[in-house]
C-alpha atoms as a PDB file:
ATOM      1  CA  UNK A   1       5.933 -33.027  52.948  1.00  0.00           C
ATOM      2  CA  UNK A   2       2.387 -32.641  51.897  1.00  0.00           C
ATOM      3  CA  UNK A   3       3.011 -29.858  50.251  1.00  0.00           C
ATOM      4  CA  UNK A   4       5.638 -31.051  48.236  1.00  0.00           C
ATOM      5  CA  UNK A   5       3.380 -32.557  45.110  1.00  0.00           C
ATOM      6  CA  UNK A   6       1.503 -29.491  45.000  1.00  0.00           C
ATOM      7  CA  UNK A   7       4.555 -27.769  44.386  1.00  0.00           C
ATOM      8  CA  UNK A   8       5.877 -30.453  41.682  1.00  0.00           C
ATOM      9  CA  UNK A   9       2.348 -30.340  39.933  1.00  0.00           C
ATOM     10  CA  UNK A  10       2.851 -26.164  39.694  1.00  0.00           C
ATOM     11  CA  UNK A  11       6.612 -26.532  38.456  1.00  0.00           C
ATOM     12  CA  UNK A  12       5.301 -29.327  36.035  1.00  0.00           C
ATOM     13  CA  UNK A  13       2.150 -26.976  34.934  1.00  0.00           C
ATOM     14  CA  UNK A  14       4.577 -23.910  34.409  1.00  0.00           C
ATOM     15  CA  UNK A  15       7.015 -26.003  32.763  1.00  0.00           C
ATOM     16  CA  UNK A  16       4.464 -27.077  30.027  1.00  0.00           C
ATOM     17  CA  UNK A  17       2.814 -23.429  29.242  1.00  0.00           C
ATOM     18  CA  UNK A  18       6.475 -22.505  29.327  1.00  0.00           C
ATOM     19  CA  UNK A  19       7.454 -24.837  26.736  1.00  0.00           C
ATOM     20  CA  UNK A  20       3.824 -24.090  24.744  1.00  0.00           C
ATOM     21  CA  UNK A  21       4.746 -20.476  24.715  1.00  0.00           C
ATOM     22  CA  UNK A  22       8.248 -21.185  23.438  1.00  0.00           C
ATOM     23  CA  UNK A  23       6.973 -23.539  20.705  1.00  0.00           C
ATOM     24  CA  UNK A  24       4.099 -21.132  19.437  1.00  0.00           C
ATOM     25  CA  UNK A  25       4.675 -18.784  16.382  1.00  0.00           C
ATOM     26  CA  UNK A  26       5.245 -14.998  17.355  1.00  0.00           C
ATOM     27  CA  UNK A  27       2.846 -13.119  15.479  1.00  0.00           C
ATOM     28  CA  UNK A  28       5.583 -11.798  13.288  1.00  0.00           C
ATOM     29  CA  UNK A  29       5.853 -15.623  12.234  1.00  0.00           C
ATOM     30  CA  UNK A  30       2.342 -16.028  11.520  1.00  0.00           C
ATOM     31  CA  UNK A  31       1.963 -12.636   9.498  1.00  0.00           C
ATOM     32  CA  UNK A  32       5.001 -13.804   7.490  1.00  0.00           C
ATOM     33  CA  UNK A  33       3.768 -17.410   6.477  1.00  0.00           C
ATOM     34  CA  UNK A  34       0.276 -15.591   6.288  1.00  0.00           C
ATOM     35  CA  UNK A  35       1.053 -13.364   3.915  1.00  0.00           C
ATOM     36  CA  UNK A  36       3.389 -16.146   2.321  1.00  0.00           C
ATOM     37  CA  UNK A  37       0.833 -17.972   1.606  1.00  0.00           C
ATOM     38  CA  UNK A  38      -1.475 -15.888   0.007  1.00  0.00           C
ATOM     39  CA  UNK A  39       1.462 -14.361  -2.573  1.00  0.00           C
ATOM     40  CA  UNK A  40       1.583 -17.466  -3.879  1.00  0.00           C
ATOM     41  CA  UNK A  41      -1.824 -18.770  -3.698  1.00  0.00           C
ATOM     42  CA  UNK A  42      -2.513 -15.506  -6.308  1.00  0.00           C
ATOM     43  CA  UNK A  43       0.500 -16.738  -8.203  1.00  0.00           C
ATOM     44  CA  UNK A  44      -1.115 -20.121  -8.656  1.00  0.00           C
ATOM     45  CA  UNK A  45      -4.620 -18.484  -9.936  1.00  0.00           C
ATOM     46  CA  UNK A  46      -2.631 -16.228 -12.426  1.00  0.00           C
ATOM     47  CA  UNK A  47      -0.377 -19.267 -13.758  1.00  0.00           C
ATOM     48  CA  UNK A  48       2.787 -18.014 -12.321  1.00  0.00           C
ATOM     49  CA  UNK A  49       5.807 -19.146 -11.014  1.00  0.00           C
ATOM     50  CA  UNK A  50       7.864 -18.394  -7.984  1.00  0.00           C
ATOM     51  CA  UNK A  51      11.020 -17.433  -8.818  1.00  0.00           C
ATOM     52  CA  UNK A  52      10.329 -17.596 -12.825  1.00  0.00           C
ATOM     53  CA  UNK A  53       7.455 -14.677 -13.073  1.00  0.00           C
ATOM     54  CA  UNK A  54       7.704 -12.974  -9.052  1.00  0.00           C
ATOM     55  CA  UNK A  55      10.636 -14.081  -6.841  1.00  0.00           C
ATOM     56  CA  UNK A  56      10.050 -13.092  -3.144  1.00  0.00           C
ATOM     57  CA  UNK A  57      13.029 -11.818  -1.411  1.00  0.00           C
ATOM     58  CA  UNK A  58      11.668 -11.334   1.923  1.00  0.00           C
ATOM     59  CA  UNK A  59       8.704  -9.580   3.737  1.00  0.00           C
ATOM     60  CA  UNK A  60       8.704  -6.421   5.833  1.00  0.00           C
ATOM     61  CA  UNK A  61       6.894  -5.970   8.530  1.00  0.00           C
ATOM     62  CA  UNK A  62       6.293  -2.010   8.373  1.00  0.00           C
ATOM     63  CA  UNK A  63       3.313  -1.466  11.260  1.00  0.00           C
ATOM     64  CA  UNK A  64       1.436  -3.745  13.427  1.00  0.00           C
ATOM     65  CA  UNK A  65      -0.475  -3.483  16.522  1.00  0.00           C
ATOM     66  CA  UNK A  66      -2.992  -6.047  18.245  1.00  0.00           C
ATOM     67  CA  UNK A  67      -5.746  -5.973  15.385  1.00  0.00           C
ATOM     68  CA  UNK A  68      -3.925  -5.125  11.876  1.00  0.00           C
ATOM     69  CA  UNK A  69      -0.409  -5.198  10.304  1.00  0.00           C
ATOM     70  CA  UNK A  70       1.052  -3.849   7.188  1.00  0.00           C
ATOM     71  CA  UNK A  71       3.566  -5.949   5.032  1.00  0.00           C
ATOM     72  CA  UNK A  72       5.986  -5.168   2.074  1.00  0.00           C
ATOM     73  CA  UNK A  73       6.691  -8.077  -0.149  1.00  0.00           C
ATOM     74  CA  UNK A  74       9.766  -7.347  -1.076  1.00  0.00           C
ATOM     75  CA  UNK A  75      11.099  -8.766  -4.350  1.00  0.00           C
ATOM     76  CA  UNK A  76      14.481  -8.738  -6.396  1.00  0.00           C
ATOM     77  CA  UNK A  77      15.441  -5.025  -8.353  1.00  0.00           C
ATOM     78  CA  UNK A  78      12.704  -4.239 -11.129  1.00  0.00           C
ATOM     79  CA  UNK A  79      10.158  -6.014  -9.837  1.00  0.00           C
ATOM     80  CA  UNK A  80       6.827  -4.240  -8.407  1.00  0.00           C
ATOM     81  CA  UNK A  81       6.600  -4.264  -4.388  1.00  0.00           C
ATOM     82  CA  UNK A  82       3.641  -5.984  -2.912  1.00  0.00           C
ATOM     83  CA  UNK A  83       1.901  -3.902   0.111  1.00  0.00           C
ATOM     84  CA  UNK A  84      -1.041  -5.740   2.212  1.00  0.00           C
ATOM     85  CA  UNK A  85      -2.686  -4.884   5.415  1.00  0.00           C
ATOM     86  CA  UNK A  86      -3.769  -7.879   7.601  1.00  0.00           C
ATOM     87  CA  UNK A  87      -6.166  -8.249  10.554  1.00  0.00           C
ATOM     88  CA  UNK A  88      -6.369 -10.677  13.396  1.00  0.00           C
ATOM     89  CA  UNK A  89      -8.978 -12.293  14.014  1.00  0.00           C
ATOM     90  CA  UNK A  90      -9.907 -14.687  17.004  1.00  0.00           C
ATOM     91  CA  UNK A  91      -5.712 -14.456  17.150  1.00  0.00           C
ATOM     92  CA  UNK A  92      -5.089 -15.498  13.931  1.00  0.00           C
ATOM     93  CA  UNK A  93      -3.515 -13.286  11.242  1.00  0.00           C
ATOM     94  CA  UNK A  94      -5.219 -13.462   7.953  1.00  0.00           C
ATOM     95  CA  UNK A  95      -4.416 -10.709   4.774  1.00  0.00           C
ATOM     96  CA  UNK A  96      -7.498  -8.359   4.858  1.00  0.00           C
ATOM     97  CA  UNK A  97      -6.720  -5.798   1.679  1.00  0.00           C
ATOM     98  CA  UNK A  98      -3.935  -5.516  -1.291  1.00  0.00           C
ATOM     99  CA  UNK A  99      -3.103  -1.992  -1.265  1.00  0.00           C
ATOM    100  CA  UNK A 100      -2.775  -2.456  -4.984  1.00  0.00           C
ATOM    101  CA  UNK A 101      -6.652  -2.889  -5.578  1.00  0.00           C
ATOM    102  CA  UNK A 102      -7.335  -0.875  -2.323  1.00  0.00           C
ATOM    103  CA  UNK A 103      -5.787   2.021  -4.421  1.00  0.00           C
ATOM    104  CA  UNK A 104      -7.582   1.664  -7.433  1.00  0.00           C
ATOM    105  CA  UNK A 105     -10.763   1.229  -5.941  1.00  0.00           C
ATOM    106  CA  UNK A 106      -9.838   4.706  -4.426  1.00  0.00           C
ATOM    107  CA  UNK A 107      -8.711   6.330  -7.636  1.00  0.00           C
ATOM    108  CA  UNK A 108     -12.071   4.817  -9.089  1.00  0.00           C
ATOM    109  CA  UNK A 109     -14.737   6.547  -6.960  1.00  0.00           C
ATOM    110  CA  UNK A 110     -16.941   9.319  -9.020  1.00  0.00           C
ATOM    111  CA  UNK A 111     -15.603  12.337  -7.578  1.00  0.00           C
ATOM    112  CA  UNK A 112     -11.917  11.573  -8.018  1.00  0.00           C
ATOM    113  CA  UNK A 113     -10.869  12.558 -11.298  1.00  0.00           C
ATOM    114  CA  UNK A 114     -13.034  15.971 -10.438  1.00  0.00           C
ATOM    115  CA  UNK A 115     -11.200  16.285  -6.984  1.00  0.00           C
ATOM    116  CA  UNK A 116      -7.884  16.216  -9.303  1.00  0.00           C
ATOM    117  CA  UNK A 117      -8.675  18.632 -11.805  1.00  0.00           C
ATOM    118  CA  UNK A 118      -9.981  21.090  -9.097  1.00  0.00           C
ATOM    119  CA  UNK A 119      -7.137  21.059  -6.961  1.00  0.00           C
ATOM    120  CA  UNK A 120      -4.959  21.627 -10.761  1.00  0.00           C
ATOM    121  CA  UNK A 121      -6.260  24.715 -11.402  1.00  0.00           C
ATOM    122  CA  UNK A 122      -6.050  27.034  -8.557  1.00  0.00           C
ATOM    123  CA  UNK A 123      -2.212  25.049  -8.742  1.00  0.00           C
ATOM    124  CA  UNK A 124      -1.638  26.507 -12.201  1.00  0.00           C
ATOM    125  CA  UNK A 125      -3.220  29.945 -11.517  1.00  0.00           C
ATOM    126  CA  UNK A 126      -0.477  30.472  -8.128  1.00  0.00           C
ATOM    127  CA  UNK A 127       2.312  28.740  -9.696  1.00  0.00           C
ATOM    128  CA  UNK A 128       2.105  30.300 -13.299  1.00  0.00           C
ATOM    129  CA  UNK A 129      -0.586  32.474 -13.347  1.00  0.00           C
ATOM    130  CA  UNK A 130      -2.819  30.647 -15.440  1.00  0.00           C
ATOM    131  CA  UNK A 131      -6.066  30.972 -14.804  1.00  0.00           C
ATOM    132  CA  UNK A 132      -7.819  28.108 -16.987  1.00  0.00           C
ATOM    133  CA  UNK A 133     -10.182  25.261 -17.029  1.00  0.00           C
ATOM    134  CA  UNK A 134      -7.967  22.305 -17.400  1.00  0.00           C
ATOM    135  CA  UNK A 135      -9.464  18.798 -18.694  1.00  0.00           C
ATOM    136  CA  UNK A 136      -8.402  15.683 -18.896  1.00  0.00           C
ATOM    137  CA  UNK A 137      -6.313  14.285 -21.758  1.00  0.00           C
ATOM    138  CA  UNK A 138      -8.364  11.393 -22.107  1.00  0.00           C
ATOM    139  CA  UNK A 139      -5.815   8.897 -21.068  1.00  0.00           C
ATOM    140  CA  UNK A 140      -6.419   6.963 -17.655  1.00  0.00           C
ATOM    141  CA  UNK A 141      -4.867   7.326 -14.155  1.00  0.00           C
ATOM    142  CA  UNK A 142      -1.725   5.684 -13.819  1.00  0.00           C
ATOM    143  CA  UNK A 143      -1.284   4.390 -10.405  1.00  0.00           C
ATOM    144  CA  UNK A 144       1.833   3.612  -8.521  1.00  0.00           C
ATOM    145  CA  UNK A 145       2.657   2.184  -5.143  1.00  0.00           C
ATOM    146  CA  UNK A 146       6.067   3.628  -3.247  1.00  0.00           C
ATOM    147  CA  UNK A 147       7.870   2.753  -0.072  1.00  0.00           C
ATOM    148  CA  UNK A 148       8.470   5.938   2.023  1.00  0.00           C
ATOM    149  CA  UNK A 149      10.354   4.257   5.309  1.00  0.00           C
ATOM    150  CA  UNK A 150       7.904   2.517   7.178  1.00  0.00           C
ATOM    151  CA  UNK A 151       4.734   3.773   5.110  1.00  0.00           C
ATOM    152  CA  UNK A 152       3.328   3.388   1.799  1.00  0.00           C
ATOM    153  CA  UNK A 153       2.583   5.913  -0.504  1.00  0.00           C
ATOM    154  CA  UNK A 154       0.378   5.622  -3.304  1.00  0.00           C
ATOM    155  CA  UNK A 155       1.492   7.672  -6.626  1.00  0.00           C
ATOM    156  CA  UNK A 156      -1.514   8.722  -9.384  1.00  0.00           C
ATOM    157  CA  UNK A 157      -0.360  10.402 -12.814  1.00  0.00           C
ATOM    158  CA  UNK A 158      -2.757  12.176 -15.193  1.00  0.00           C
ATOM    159  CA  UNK A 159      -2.304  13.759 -18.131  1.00  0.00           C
ATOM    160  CA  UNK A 160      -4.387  17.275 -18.960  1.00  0.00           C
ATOM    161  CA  UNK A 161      -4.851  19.507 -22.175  1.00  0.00           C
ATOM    162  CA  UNK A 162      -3.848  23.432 -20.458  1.00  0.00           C
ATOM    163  CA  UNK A 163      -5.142  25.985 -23.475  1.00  0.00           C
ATOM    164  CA  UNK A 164      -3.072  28.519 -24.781  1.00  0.00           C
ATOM    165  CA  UNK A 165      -3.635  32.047 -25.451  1.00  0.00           C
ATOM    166  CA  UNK A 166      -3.365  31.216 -29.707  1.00  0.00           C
ATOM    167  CA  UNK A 167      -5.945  28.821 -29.190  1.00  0.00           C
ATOM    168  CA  UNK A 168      -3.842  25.605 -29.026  1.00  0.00           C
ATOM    169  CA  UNK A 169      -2.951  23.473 -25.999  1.00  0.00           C
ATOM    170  CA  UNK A 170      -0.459  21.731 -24.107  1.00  0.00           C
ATOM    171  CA  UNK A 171      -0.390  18.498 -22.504  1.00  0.00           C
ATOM    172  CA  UNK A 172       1.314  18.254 -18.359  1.00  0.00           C
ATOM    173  CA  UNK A 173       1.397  15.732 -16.763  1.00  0.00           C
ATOM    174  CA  UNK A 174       0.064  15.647 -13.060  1.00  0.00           C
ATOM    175  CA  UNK A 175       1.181  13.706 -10.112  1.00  0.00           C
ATOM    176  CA  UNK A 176      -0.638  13.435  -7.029  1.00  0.00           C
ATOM    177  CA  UNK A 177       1.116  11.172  -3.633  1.00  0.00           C
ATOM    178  CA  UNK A 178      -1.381   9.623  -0.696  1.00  0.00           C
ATOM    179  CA  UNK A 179      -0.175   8.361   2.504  1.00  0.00           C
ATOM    180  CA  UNK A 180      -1.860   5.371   3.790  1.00  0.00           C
ATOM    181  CA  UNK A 181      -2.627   5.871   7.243  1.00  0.00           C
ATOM    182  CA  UNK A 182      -4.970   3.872   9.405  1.00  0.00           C
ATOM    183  CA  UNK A 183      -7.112   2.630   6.115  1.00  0.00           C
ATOM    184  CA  UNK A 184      -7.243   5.740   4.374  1.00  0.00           C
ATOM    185  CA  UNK A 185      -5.296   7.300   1.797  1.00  0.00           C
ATOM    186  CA  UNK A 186      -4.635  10.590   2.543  1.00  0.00           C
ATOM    187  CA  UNK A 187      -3.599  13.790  -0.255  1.00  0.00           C
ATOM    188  CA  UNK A 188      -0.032  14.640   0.927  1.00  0.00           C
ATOM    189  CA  UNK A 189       0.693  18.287  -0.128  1.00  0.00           C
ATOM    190  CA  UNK A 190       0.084  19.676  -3.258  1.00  0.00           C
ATOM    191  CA  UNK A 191       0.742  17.898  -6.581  1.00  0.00           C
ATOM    192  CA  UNK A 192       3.530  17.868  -8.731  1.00  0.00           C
ATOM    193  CA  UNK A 193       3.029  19.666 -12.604  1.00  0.00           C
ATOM    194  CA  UNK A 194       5.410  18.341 -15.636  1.00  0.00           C
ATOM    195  CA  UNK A 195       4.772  20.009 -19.155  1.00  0.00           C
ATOM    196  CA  UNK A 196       5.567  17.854 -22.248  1.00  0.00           C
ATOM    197  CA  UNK A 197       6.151  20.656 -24.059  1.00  0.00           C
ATOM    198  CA  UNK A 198       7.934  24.224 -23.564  1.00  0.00           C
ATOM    199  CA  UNK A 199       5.727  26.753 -22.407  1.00  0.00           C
END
């Protein structure tokens, strides 16, 4: 008998951590009405309405593990996917990057555009034996973020002048695809070459 309301205290302490775990939101929850949150927060700053200018559809959890998650907002047909990575911090799920801005900020640094127009021409001297010094048409990279599954991809177009033996040139268009992975974007194979012009 003595033990008896230590035993009802334990079934009554159980009982309420129990019930606390039950009621608590699963981090999927939290990234969700995180990320919620913040969508349209930015649609607020930029004058925008849910459902008029953006309508959200739902949001896709695509990776997550005990410190970061990645998210696809998905919205209705023609409308441009949203991609953000979150962290947690002190258990709390907060976003930490757009992918959208992460990507340009990547396509911005110096040695980009050089990276691109070195890995062109060896392309264009295998592929069609063209060995030239390619340069850029002077319009700007045009970025692109793609679902591939569970990752995202991000999609740069250029456009280059490729001489010609009379003198004159042709404009191609070049595509390059990165994986995200683990904060980086990573060059996935080799790029992709479309001429505006026949050859």
């Amino acid at each position: 008998k003595q033990f008896f309301p230590w035993i009802s205290l334990l079934v009554i302490a159980a009982a309420a951590l129990g019930l606390l775990w039950i009621m608590s939101p699963r981090p999927e929850e939290e990234i969700e009405r995180s990320v919620l949150e913040h969508v349209r927060n930015q649609l607020a700053r930029n004058w925008q309405i849910e459902g008029r200018d953006f309508s959200i559809v739902k949001v896709d959890l695509l990776e997550r593990d005990d410190r970061s998650a990645l998210v696809d907002v998905e919205p209705k047909p023609g409308e441009r996917h949203l991609f953000y990575r979150l962290a947690s911090k002190q258990g709390r799920w907060s976003v930490d990057a757009d992918l959208q801005e992460d990507f340009l900020s990547f396509l911005r640094r110096p040695d980009f555009a050089r990276g691109m127009s070195d890995r062109l021409g060896p392309l264009l001297a295998e592929k069609w034996r063209l060995p030239v010094t390619v340069t850029l048409a002077g319009k700007p990279v045009v970025p692109e973020l793609l679902r591939d599954a569970n990752d995202v991809v991000g999609s740069c177009r250029s456009a280059y002048q490729v001489p010609r033996p009379d003198g004159a040139s042709n404009e191609i268009d070049y595509i390059e695809n990165f994986r995200y992975r683990k904060g980086e974007w990573t060059l996935e194979g080799p790029g992709r070459i479309f001429w505006k012009v026949p050859r």
